[in-house]
Protein backbone atom coordinates (compact mmCIF):
# COMPACT_ATOMS: atom_id res chain seq x y z
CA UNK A 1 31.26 55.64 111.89
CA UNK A 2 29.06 57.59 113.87
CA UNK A 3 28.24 61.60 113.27
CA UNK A 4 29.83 62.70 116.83
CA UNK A 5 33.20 60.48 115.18
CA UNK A 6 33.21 62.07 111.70
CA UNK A 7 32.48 65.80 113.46
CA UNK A 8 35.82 64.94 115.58
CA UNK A 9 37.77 64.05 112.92
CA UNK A 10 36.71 66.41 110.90
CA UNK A 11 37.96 69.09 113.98
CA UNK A 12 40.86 67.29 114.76
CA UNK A 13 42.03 68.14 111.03
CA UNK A 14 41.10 71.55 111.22
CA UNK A 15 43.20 72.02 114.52
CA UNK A 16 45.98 70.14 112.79
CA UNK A 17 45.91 72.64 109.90
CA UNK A 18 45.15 75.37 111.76
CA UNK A 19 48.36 74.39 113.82
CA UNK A 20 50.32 73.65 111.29
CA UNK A 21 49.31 76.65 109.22
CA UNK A 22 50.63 79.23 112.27
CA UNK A 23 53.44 76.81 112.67
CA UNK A 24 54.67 77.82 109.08
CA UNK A 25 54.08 81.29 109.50
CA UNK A 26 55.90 81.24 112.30
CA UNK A 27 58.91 79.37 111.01
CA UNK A 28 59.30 82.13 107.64
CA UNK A 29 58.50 85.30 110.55
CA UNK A 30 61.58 83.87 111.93
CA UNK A 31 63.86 82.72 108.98
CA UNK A 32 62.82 86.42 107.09
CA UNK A 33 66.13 88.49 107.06
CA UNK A 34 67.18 92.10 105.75
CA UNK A 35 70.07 91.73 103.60
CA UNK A 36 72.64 94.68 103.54
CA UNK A 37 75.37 94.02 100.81
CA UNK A 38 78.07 96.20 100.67
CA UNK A 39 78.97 95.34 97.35
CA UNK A 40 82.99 95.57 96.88
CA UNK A 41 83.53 98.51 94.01
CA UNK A 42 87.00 99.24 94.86
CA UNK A 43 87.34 102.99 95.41
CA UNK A 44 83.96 103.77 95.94
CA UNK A 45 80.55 103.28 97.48
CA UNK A 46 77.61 100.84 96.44
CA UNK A 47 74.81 98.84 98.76
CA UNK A 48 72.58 96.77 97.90
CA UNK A 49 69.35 95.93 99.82
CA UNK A 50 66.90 93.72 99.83
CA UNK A 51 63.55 93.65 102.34
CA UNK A 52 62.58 90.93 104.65
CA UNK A 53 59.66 90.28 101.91
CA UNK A 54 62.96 88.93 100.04
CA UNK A 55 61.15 91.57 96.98
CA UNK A 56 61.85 95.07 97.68
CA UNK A 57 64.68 96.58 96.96
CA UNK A 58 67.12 99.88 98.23
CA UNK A 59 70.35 100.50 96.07
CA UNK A 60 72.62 103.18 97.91
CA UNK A 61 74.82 104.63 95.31
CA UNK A 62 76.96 102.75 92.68
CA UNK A 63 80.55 103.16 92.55
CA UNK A 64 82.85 104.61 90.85
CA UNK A 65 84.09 104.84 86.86
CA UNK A 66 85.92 102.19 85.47
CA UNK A 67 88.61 104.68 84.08
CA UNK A 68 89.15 106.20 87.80
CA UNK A 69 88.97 102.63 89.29
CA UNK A 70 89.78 99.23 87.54
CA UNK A 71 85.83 97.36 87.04
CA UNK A 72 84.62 99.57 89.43
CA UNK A 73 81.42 99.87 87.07
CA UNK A 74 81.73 96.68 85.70
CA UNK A 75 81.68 95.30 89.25
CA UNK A 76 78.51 96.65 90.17
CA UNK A 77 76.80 96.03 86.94
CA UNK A 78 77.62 92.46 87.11
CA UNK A 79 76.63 91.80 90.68
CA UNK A 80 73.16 93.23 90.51
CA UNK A 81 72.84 91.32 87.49
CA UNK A 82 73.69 88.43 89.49
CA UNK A 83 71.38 89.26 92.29
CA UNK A 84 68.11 90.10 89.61
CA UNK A 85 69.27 86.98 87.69
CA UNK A 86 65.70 85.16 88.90
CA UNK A 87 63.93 88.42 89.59
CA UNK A 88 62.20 91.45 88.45
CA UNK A 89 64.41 93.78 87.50
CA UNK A 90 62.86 96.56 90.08
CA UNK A 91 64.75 98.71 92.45
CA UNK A 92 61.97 100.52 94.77
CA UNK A 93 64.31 102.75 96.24
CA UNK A 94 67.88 104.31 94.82
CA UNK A 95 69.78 106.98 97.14
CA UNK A 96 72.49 108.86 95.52
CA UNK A 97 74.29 110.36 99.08
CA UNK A 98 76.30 112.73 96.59
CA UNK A 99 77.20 114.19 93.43
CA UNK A 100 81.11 112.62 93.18
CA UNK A 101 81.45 109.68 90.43
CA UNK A 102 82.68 107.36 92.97
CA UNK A 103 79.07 107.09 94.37
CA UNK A 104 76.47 107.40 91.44
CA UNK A 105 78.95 105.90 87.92
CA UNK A 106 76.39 103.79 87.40
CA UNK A 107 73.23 105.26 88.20
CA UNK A 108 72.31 105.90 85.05
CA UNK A 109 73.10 102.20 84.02
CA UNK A 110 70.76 101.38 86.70
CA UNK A 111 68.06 103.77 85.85
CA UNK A 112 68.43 102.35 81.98
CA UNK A 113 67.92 98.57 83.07
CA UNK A 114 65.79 98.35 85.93
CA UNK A 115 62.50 99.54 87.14
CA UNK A 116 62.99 102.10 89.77
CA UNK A 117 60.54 103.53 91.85
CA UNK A 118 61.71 106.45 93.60
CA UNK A 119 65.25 108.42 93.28
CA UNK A 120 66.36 110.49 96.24
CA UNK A 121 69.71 112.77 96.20
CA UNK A 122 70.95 115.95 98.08
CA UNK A 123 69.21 118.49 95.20
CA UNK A 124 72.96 119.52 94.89
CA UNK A 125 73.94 120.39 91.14
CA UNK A 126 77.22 119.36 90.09
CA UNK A 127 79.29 120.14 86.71
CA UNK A 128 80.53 117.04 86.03
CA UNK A 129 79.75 115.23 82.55
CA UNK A 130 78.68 112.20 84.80
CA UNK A 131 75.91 113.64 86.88
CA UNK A 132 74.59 116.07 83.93
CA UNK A 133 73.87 112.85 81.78
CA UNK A 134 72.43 111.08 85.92
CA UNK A 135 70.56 113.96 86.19
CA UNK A 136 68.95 114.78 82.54
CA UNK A 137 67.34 110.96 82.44
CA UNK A 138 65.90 111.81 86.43
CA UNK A 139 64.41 114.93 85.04
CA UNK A 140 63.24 113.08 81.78
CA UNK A 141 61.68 109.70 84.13
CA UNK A 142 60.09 111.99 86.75
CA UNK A 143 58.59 114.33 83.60
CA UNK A 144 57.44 111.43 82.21
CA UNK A 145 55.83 109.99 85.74
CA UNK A 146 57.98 107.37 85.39
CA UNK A 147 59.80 108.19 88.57
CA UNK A 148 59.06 109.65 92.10
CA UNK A 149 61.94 112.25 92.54
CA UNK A 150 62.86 113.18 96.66
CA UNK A 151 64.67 116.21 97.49
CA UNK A 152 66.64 114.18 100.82
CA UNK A 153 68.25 117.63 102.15
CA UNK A 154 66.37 117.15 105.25
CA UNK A 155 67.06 118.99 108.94
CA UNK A 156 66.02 115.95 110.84
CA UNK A 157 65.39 111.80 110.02
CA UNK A 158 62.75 111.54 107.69
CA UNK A 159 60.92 108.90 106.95
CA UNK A 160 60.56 107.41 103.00
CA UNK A 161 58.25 104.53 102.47
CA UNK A 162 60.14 101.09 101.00
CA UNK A 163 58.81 98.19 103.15
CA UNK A 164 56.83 96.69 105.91
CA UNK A 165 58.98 96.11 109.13
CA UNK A 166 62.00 98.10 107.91
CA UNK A 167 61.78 102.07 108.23
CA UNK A 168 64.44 103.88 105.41
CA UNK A 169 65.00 107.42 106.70
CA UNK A 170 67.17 110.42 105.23
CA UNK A 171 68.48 113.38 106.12
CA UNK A 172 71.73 116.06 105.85
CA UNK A 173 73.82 118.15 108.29
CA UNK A 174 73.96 120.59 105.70
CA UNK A 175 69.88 121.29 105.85
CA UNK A 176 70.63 122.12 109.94
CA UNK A 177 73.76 124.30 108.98
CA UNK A 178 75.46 126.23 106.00
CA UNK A 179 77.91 123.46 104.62
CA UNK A 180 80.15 124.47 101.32
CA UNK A 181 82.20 121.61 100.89
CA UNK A 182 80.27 118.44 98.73
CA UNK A 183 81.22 115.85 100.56
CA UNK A 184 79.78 117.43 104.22
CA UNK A 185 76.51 117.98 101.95
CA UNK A 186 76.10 113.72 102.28
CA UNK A 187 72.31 112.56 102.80
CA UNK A 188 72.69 110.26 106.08
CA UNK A 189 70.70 107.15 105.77
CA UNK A 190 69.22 105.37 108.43
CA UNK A 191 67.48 101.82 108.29
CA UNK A 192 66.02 100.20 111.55
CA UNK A 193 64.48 96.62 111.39
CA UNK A 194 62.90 95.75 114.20
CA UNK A 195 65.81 96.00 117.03
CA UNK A 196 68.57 96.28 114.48
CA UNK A 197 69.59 99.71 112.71
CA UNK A 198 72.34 100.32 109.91
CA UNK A 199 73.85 103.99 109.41
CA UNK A 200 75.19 105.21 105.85
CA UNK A 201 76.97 108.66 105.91
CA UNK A 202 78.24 108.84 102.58
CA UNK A 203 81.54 110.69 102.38
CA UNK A 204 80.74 113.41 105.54
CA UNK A 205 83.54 115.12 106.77
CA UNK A 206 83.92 115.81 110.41
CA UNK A 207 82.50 119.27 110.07
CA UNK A 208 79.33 117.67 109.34
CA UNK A 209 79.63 115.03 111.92
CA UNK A 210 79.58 117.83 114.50
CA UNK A 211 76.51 119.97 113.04
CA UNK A 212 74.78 116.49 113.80
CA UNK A 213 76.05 116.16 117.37
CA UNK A 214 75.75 120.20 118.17
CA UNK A 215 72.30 120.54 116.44
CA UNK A 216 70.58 117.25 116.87
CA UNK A 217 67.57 116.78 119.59
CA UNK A 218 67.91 114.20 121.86
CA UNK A 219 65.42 112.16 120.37
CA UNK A 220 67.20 112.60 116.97
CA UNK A 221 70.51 111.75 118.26
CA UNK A 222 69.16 108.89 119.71
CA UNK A 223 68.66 107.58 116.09
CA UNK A 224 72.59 107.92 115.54
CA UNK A 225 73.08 104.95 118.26
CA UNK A 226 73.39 102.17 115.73
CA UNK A 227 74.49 98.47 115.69
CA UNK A 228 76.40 98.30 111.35
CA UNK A 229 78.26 101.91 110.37
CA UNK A 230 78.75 102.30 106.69
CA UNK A 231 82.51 104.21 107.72
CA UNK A 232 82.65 107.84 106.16
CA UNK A 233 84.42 108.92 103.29
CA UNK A 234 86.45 105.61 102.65
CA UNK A 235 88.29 105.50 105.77
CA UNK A 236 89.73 109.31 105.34
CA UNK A 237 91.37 110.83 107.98
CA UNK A 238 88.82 114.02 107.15
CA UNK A 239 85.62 111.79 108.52
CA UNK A 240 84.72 109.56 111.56
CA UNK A 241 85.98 111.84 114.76
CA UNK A 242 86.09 109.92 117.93
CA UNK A 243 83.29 111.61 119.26
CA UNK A 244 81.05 110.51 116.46
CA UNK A 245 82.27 106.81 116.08
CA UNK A 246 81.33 106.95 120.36
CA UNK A 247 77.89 108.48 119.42
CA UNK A 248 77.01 105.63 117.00
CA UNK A 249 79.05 103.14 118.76
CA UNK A 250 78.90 100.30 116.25
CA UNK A 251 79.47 96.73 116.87
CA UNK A 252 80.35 96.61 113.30
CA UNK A 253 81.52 98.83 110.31
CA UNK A 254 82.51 98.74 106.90
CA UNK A 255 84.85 100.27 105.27
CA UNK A 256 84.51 100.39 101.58
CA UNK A 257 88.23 101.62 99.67
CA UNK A 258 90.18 100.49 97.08
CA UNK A 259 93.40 98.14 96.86
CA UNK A 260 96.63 99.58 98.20
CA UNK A 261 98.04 101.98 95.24
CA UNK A 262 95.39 100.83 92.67
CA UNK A 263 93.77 103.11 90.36
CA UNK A 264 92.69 106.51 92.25
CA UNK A 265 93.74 104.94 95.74
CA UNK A 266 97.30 105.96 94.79
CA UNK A 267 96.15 109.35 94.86
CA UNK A 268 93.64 109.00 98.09
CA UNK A 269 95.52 106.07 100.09
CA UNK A 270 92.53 105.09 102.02
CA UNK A 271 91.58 103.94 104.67
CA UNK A 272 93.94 105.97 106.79
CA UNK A 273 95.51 104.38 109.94
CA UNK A 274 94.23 107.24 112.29
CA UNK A 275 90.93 106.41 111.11
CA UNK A 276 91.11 102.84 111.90
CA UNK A 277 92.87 103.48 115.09
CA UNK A 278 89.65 105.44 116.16
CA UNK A 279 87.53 101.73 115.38
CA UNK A 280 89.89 99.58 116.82
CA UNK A 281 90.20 101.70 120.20
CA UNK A 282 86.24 101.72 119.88
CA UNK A 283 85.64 98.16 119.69
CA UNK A 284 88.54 97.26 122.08
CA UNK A 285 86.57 99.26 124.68
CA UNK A 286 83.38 97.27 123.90
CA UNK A 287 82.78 95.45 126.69
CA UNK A 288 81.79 92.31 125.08
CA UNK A 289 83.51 89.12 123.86
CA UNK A 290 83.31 89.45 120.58
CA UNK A 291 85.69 92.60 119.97
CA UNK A 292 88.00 92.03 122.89
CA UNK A 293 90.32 90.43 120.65
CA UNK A 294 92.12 91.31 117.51
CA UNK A 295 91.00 89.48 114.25
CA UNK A 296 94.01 86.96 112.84
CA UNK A 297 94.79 88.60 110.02
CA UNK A 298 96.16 92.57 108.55
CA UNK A 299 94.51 94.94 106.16
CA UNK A 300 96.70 97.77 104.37
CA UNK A 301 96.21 101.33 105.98
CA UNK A 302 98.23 104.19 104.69
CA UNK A 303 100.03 106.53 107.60
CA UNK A 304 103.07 108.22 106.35
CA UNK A 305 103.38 105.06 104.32
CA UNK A 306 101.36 102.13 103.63
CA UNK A 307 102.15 99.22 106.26
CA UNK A 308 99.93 96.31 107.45
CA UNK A 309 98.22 96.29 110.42
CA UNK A 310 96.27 93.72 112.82
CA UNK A 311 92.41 94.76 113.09
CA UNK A 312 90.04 93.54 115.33
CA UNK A 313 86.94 91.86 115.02
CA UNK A 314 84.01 93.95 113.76
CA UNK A 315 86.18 95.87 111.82
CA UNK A 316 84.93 94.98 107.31
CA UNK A 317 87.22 96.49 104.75
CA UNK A 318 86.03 95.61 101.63
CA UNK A 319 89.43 95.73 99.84
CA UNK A 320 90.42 92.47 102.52
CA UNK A 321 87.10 91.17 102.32
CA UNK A 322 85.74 91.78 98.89
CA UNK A 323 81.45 91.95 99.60
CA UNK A 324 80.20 91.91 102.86
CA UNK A 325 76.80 90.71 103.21
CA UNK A 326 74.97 91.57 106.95
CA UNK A 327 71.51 90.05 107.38
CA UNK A 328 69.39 90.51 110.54
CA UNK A 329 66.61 88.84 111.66
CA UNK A 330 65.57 91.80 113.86
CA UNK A 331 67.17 90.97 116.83
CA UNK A 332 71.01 90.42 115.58
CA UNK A 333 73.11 90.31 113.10
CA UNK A 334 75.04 87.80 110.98
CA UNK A 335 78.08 89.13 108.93
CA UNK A 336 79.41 86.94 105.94
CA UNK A 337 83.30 87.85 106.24
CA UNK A 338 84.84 85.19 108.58
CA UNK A 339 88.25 88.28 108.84
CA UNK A 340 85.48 90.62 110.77
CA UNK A 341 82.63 88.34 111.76
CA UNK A 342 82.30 89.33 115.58
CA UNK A 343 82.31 85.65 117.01
């Protein structure tokens, strides 16, 4: 073989691997998804998420009590078991949106077994047995410099560091304007990745909906517009006015409640058919295939009394659907339910 031929095979097997190399790179930019699991806790709220980097992870609140709600806690517990079952057991990120026991039961399980990085709430105290044991161990971690503590009562988005390619921002109505009741005190959290963008509101009321529309700049409102609405407050008739749910304008939500009559949903009855009226007019006005028709099944809403009613696609109620898992790959989204999968 002559030099010139072993120089050109020599490059012809760098370009190969070179090609091959970008090839691969290419193929996992592509096939690298943001998971969003709205993990079913009955009456209550708990998310799960997990970064692109398929490492880092965001836990937004974690249901409620087993006492108020049947395996509510056990629920949780034994999913992100589940998910850590090959993993470290490090959460970079929790958010506790507010003080109730629906949304942080757990917490302290969490804080107890896993790693956590940095714990962000509204700085709101609350005399409750639940969050004074929640907050003594945050104290005791952060004292310790075991734990980054965030104050999230912001008056505009702002930004908290958790991972390349996705930005995690917070903020609360009540930091723009005087707000008394606990559940309008929420932290709003937004996550973009890349062209896609999910909105939790925790349990805000619609008097904190409209400090956001009424005090909001443009460019901040602009951040409301999203494509996957975690749906206020459980479905309640108190959250998700019409002029809101417009202002977002989903192409999906989720509604996260508890069974028809089951533990403390006998006493709430959510979601509320005036509340999923409001979603079903919204996506029936979206002019787009995929919500122009209703879904092919009912989910239980609770008017005057509880009756069963046909929803339309886009619509996730975790009570029908048990856990809904979105992923995005930056440009759309892919929703696990088949009963609310926009098709």
């Amino acid at each position: 073989m002559s030099r010139h031929s072993g120089w050109n095979s020599l490059l012809s097997l760098a370009v190969y691997l070179v090609v091959a190399f970008l090839a691969t790179a290419s193929e996992g930019a592509q096939d690298a998804r943001l998971e969003v699991h709205y993990i079913d806790v009955g009456q209550g709220d708990a998310t799960l998420v997990r970064c692109p980097d398929n490492s880092r992870h965001l836990v937004i609140d974690s249901g409620e009590l087993n006492s108020n709600y049947p395996k509510s806690a056990d629920q949780f517990q034994a999913y992100l078991t589940k998910e850590f079952a090959n993993r470290q057991r490090r959460v970079d990120v929790v958010v506790a949106s507010h003080p109730h026991s629906d949304h942080i039961a757990s917490l302290e399980w969490l804080l107890q077994n896993f790693t956590v990085g940095t714990y962000i709430d509204n700085g709101q105290k609350y005399d409750t047995a639940t969050w004074t044991r929640l907050d003594k161990l945050v104290r005791q971690r952060v004292k310790q410099g075991q734990l980054e503590y965030i104050n999230g009562r912001k008056p505009e988005f702002t930004e908290v560091e958790f991972c390349p390619d996705v930005k995690l921002e917070v903020m609360a109505a009540a930091a723009l304007k005087s707000l008394s009741d606990t559940n309008d005190r929420s932290l709003f959290v937004r996550l973009a990745y890349r062209d896609t963008s999910f909105l939790f509101v925790g349990d805000a009321h619609k008097a904190a909906e409209d400090v956001l529309l009424s005090k909001l700049s443009d460019e901040q409102l602009a951040k409301l517009d999203v494509d996957v609405l975690k749906v206020g407050h459980h479905g309640s008739k108190t959250s998700s006015g019409g002029a809101f749910v417009s202002a977002l304008s989903p192409t999906v939500a989720v509604i996260s409640s508890g069974k028809k009559e089951v533990g403390s949903n006998a006493r709430f009855k959510h979601p509320r058919w005036v509340t999923v009226q409001t979603f079903l007019n919204h996506f029936k006005q979206l002019d787009t295939a995929d919500h122009r028709h209703p879904a092919n099944d009912r989910i239980w809403v609770f008017d005057e009394d509880w009756s069963q009613r046909q929803r339309r696609r886009g619509l996730c109620v975790t009570a029908k659907d048990g856990t809904v898992v979105i992923k995005s790959d930056g440009s759309r989204i892919e929703v696990s339910a088949a009963g609310c999968r926009p098709q």
